[in-house]
C-alpha atoms as a PDB file:
ATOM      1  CA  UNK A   1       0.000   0.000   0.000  1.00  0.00           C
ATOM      2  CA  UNK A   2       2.714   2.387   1.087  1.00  0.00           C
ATOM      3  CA  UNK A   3       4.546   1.625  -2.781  1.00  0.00           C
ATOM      4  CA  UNK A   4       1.166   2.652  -4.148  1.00  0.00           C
ATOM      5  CA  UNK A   5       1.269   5.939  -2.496  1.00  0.00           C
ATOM      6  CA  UNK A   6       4.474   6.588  -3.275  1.00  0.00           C
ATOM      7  CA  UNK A   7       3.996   6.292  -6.814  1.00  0.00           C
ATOM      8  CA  UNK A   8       1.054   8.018  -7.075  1.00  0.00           C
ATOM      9  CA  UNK A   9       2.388  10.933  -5.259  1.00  0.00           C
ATOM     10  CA  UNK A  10       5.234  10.565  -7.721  1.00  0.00           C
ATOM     11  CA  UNK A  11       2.771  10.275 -11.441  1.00  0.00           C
ATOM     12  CA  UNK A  12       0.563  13.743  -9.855  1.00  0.00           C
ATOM     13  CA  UNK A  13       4.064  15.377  -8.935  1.00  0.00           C
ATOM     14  CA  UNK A  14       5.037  14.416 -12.605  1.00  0.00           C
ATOM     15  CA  UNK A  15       1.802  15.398 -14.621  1.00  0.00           C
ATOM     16  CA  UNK A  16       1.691  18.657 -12.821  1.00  0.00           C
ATOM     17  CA  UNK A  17       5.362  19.146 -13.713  1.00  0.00           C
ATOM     18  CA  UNK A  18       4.608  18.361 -17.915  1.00  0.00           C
ATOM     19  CA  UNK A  19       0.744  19.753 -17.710  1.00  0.00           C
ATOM     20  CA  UNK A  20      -0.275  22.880 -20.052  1.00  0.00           C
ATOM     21  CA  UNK A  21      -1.936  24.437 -17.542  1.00  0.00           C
ATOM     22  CA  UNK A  22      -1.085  28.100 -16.425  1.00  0.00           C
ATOM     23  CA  UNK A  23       0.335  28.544 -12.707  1.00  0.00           C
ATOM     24  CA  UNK A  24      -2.993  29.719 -11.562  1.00  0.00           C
ATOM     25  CA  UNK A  25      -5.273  26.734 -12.457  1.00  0.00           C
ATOM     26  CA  UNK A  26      -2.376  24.348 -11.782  1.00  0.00           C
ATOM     27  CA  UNK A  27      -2.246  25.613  -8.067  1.00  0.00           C
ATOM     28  CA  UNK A  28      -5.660  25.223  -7.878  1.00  0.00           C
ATOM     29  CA  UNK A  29      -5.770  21.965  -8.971  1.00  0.00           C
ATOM     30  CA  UNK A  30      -3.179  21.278  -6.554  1.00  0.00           C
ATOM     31  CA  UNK A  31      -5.452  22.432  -3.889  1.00  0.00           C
ATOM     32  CA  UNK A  32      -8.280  20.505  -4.926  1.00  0.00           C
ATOM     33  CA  UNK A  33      -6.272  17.058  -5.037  1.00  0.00           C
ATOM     34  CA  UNK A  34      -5.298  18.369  -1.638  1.00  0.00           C
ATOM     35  CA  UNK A  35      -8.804  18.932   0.073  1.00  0.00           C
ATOM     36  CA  UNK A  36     -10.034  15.171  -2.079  1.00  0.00           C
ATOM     37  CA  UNK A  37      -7.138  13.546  -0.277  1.00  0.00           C
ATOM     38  CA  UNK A  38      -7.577  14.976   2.767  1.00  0.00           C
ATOM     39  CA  UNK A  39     -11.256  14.415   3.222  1.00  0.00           C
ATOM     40  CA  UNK A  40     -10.543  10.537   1.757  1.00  0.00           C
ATOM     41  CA  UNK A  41      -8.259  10.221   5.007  1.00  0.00           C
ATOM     42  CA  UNK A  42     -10.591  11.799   7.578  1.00  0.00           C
ATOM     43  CA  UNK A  43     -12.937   9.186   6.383  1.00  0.00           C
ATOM     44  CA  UNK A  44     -10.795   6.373   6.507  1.00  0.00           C
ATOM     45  CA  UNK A  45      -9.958   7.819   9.947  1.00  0.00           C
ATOM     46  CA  UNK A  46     -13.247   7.946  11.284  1.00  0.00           C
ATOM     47  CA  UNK A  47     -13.787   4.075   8.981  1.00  0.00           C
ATOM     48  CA  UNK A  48     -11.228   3.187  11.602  1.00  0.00           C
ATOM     49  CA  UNK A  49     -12.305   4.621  14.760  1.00  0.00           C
ATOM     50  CA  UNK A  50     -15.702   3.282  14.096  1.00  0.00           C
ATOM     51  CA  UNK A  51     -14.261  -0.270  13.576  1.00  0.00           C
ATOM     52  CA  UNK A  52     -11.963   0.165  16.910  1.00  0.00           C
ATOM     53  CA  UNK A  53     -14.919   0.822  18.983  1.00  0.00           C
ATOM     54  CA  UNK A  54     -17.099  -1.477  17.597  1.00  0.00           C
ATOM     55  CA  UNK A  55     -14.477  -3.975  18.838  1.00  0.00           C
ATOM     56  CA  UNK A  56     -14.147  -2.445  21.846  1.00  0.00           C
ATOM     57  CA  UNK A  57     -17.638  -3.080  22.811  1.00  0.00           C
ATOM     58  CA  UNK A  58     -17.144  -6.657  21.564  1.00  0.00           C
ATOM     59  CA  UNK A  59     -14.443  -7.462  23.759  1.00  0.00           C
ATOM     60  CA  UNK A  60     -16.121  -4.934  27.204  1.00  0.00           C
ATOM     61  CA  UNK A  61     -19.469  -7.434  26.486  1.00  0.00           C
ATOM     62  CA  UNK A  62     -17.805 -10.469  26.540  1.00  0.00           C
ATOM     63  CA  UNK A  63     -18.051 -11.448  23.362  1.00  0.00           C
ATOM     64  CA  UNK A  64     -21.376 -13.054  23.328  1.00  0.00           C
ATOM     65  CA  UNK A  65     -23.177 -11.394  20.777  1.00  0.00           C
ATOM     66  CA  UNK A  66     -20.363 -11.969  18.337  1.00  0.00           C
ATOM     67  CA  UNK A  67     -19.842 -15.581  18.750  1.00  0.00           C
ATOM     68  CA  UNK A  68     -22.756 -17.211  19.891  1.00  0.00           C
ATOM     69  CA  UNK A  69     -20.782 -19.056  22.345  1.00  0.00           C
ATOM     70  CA  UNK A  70     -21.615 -18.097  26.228  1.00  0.00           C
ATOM     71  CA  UNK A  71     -19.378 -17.553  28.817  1.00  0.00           C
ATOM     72  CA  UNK A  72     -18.719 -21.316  29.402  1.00  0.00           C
ATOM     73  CA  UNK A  73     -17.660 -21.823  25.790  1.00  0.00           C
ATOM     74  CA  UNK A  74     -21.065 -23.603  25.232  1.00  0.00           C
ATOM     75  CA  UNK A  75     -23.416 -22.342  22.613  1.00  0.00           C
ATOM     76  CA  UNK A  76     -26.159 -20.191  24.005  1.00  0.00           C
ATOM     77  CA  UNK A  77     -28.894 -20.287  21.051  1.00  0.00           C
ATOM     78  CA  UNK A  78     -32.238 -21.526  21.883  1.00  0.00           C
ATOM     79  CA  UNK A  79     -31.257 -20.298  25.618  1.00  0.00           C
END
């Protein structure tokens, strides 16, 4: 994932470099990739936080709801 990245970062840096665009609508292109990548990681971030504490509460309930199995290790359906 990180090689991905890199060489993505490294084909924009490049096709900004050889574009014919002017300054001004390259900058602001620039800025727009910026605020798209931006926002796509304060999603993944709160993707991620959402998945941590849904875990969390897994793991603070016991477990039981996830697995089916009780605190015993037996199952628990039709309990």
């Amino acid at each position: 994932m990180r090689g991905f990245m890199f060489g993505l970062g490294i084909g924009i840096g490049l096709g900004v470099l050889f574009a014919p665009m002017s300054g001004e609508e390259t900058r602001r292109n620039l800025s727009d990739r910026a605020s798209d990548l931006a926002d796509t990681a304060r999603e993944t971030g709160d993707q991620l936080r959402d998945r941590v504490r849904t875990g969390m509460s897994a793991i603070r309930g016991g477990g039981t709801g996830t697995t089916g199995m009780g605190a015993t290790g037996t199952e628990t359906a039709g309990v």
